[in-house]
C-alpha atoms as a PDB file:
ATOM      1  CA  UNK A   1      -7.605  20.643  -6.308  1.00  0.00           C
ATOM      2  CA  UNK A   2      -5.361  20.305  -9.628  1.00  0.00           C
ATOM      3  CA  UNK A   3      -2.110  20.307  -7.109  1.00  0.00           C
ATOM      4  CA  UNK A   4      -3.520  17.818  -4.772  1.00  0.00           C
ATOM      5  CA  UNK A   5      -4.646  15.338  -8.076  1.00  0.00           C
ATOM      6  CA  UNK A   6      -1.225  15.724  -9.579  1.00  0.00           C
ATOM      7  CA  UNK A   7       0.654  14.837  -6.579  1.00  0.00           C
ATOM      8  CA  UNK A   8      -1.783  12.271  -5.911  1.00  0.00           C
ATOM      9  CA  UNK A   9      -1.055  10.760  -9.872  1.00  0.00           C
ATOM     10  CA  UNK A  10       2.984  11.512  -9.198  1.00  0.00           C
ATOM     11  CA  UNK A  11       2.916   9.891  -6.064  1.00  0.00           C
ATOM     12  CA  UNK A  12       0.843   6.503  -7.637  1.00  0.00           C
ATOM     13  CA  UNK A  13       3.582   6.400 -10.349  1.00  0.00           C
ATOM     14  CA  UNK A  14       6.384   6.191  -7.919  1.00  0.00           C
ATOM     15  CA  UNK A  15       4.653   3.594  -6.053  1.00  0.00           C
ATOM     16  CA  UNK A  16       4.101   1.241  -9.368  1.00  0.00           C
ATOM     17  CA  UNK A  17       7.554   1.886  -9.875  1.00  0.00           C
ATOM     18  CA  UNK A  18       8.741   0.966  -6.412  1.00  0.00           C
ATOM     19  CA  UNK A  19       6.210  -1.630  -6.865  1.00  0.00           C
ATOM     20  CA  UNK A  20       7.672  -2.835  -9.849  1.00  0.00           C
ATOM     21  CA  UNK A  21      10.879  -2.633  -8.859  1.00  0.00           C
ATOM     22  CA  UNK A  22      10.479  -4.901  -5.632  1.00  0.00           C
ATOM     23  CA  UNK A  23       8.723  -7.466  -7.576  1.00  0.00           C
ATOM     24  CA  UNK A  24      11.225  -8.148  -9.907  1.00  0.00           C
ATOM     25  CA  UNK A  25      13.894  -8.251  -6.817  1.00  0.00           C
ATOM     26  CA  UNK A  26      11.979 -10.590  -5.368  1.00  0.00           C
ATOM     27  CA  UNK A  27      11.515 -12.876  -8.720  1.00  0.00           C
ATOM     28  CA  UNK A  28      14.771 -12.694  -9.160  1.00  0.00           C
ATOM     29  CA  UNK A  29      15.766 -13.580  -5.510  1.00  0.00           C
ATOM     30  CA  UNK A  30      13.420 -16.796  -5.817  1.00  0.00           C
ATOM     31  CA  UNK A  31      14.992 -17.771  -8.656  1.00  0.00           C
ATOM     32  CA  UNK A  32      18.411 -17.318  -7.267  1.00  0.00           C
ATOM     33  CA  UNK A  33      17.756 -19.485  -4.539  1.00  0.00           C
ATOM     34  CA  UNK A  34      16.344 -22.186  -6.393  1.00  0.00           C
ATOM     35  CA  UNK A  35      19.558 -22.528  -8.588  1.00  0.00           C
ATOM     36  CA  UNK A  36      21.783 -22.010  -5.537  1.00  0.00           C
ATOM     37  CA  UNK A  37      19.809 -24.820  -3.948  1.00  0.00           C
ATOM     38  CA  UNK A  38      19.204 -27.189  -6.543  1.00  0.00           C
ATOM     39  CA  UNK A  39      22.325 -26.761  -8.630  1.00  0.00           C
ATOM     40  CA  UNK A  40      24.573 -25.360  -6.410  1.00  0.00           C
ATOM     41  CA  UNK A  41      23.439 -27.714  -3.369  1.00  0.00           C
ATOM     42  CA  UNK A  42      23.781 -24.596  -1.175  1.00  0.00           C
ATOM     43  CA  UNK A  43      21.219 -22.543   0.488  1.00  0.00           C
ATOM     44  CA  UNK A  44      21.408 -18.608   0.662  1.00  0.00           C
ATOM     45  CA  UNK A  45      20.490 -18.287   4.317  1.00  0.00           C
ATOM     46  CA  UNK A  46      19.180 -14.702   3.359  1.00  0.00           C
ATOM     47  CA  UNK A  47      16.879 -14.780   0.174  1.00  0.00           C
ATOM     48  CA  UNK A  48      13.845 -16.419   1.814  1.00  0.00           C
ATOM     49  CA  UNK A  49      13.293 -13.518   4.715  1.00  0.00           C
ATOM     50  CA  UNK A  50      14.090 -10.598   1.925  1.00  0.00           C
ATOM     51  CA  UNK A  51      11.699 -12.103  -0.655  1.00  0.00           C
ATOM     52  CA  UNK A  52       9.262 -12.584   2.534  1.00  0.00           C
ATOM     53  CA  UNK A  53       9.842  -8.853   2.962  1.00  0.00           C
ATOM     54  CA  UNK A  54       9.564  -7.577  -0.645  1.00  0.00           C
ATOM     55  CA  UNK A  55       5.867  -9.547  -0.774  1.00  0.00           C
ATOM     56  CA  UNK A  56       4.955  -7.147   2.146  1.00  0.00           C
ATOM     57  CA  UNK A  57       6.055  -4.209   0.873  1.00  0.00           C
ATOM     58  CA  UNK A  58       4.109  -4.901  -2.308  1.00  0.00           C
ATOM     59  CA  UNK A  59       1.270  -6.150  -0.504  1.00  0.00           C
ATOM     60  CA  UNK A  60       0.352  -2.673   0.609  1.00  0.00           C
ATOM     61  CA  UNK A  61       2.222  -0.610  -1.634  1.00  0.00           C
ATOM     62  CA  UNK A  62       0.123  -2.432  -4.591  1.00  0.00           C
ATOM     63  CA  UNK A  63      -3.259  -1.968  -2.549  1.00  0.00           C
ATOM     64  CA  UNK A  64      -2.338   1.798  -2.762  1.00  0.00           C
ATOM     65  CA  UNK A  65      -1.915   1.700  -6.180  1.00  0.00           C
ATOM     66  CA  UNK A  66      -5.094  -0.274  -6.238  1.00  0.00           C
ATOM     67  CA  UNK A  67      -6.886   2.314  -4.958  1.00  0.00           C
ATOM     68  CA  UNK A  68      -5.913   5.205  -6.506  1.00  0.00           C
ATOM     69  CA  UNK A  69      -7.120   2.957  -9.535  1.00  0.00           C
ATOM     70  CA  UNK A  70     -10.175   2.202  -8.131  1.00  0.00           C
ATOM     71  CA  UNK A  71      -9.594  -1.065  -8.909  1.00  0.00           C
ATOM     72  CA  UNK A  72     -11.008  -2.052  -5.426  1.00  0.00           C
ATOM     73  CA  UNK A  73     -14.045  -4.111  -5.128  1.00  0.00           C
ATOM     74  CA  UNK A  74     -16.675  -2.251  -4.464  1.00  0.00           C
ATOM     75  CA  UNK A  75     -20.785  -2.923  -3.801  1.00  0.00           C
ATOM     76  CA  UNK A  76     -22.301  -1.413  -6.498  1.00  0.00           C
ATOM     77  CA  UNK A  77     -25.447  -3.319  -6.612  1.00  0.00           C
ATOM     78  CA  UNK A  78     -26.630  -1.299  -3.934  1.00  0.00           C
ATOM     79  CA  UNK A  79     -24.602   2.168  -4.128  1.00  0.00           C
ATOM     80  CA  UNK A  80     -26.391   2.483  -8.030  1.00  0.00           C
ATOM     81  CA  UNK A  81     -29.854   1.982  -6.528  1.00  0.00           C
ATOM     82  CA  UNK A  82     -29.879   5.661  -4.360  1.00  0.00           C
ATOM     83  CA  UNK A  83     -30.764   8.581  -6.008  1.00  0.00           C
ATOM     84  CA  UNK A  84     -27.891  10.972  -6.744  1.00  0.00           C
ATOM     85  CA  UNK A  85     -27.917  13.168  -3.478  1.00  0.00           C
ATOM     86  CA  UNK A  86     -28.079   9.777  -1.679  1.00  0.00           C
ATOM     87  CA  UNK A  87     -25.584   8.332  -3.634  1.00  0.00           C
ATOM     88  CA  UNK A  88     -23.230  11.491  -3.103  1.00  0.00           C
ATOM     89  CA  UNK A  89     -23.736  11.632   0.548  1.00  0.00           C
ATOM     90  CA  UNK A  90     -22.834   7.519   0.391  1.00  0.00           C
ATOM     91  CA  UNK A  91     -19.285   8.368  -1.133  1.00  0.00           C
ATOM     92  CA  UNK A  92     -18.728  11.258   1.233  1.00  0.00           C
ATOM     93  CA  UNK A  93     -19.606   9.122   3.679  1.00  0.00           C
ATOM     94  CA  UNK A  94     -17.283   6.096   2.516  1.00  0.00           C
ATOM     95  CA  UNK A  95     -14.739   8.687   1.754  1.00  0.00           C
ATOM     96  CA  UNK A  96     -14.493  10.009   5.362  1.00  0.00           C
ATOM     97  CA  UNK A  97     -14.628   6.197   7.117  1.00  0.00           C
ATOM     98  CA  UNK A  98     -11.814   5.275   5.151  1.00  0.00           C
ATOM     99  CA  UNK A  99      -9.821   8.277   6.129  1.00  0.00           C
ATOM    100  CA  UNK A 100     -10.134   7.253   9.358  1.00  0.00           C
ATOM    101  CA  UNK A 101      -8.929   3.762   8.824  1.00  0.00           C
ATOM    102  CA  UNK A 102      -6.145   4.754   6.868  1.00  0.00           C
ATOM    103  CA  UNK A 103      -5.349   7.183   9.900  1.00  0.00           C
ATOM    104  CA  UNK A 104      -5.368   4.404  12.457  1.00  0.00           C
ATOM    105  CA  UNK A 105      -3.018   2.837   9.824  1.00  0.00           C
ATOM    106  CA  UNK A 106      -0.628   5.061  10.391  1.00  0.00           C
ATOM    107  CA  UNK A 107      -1.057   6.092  14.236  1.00  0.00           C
ATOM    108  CA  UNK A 108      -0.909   2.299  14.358  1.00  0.00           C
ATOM    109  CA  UNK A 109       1.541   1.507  12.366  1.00  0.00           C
ATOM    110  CA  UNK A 110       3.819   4.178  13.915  1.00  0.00           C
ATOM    111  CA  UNK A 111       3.709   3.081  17.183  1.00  0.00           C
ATOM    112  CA  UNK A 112       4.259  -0.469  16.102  1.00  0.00           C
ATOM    113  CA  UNK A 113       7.413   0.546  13.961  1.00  0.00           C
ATOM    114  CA  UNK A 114       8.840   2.494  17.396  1.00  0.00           C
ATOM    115  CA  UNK A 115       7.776  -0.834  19.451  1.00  0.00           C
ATOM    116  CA  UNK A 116       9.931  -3.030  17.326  1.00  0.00           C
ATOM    117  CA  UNK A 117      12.727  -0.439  16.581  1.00  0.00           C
ATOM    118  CA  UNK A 118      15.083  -2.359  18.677  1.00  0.00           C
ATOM    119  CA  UNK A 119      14.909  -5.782  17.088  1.00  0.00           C
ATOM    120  CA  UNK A 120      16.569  -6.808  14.139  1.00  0.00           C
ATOM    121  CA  UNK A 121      15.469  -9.412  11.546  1.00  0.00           C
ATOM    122  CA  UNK A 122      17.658 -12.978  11.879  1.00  0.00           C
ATOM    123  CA  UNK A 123      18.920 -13.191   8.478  1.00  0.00           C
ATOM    124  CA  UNK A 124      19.601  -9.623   7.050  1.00  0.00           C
ATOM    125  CA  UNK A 125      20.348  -7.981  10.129  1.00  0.00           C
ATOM    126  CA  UNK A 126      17.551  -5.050   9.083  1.00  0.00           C
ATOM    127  CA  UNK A 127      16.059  -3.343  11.619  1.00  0.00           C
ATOM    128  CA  UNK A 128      12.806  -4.699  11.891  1.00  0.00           C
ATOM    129  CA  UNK A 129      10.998  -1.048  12.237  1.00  0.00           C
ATOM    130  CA  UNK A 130      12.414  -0.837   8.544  1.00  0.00           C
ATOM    131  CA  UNK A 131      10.487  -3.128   7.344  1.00  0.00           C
ATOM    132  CA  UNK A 132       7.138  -2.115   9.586  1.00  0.00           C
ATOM    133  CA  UNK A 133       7.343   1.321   8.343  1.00  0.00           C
ATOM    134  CA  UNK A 134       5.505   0.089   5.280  1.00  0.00           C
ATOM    135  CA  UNK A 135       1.995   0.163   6.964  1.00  0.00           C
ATOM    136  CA  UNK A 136       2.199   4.421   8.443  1.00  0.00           C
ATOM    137  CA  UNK A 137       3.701   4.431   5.031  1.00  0.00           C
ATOM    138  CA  UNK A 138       1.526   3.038   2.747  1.00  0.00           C
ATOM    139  CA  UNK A 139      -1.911   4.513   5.350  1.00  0.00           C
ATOM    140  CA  UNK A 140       0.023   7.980   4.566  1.00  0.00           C
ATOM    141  CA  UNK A 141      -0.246   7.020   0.858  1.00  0.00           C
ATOM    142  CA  UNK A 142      -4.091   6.036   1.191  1.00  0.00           C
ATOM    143  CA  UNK A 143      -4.749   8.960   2.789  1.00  0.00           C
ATOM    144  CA  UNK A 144      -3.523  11.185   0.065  1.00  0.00           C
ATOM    145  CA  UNK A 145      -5.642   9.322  -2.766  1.00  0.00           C
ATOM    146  CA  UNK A 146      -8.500   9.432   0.245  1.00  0.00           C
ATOM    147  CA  UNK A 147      -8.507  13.275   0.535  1.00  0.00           C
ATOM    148  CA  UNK A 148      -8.094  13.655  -3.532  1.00  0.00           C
ATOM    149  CA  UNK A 149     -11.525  11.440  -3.760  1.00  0.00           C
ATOM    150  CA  UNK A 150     -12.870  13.532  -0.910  1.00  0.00           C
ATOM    151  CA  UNK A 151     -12.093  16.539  -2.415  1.00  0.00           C
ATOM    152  CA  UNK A 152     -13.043  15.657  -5.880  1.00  0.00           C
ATOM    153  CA  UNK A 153     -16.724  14.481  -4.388  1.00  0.00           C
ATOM    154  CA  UNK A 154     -17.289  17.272  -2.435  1.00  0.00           C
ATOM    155  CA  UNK A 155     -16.949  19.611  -5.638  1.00  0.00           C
ATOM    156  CA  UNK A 156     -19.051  17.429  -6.811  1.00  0.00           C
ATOM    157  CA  UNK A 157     -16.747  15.539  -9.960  1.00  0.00           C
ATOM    158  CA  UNK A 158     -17.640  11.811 -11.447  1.00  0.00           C
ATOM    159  CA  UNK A 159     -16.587   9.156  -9.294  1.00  0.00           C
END
């Protein structure tokens, strides 16, 4: 359990790194374009798609992060009504459902990355399964905060 929760924390801090690291890119893209429009009076044909790109990468990458936080909104008007071995069962419950969404995430999201391996994005030339890869990615990520919870649940630590 201690090896699985300090990958789990390792892994988080990479992401808010990546995370951090891709919004800045993208601020700093943004801004780039607006001077090379606006004072320059020419257009970077590229920045728009690759900022378009970085917000989707941080879209799920920061939802990851979000819930290995718990920072997730949550119903907990009814979940602190149950009485503990209801409310246990409840999280195991929740725990295992969302193991299987973040597994159809990335079945899912595999597939679709191999569908679109072939096409490339207009600007940037990237191939578009690249950029796709995010959501197996990020589901893989999910998963490993998912099974931590699980795990940490089942032994029957705080929430």
């Amino acid at each position: 359990m201690d090896r699985l929760e300090t990958f789990s924390n390792r892994l988080n801090q990479w992401v808010e790194r990546l995370v951090f690291v891709l919004g800045l890119a993208m601020a700093v893209i943004v801004v780039l374009q607006v001077f090379a429009r606006y004072v320059l009076n020419n257009s970077l044909f590229w920045s728009e798609e690759l900022a378009r790109y970085c917000l989707v990468w941080i879209s799920f990458l920061g939802a990851s992060v979000a819930y290995h936080d718990r920072a997730h909104p949550g119903v907990n008007l009814l979940f602190s009504r149950l009485t503990p071995a209801l409310e246990r069962f409840v999280a195991i419950l929740v725990h295992l459902i969302s193991l299987g969404l973040f597994s159809i995430m990335v079945v899912h999201g595999i597939k679709f990355a191999v569908f679109v391996r072939l096409q490339i994005t207009p600007a940037l030339a990237i191939p578009k399964w690249v950029i796709m890869g995010i959501i197996p990615l990020s589901g893989a990520i999910f998963m490993v905060h998912g099974v931590r919870f699980l795990a940490r649940e089942i032994q029957g630590g705080d929430r």
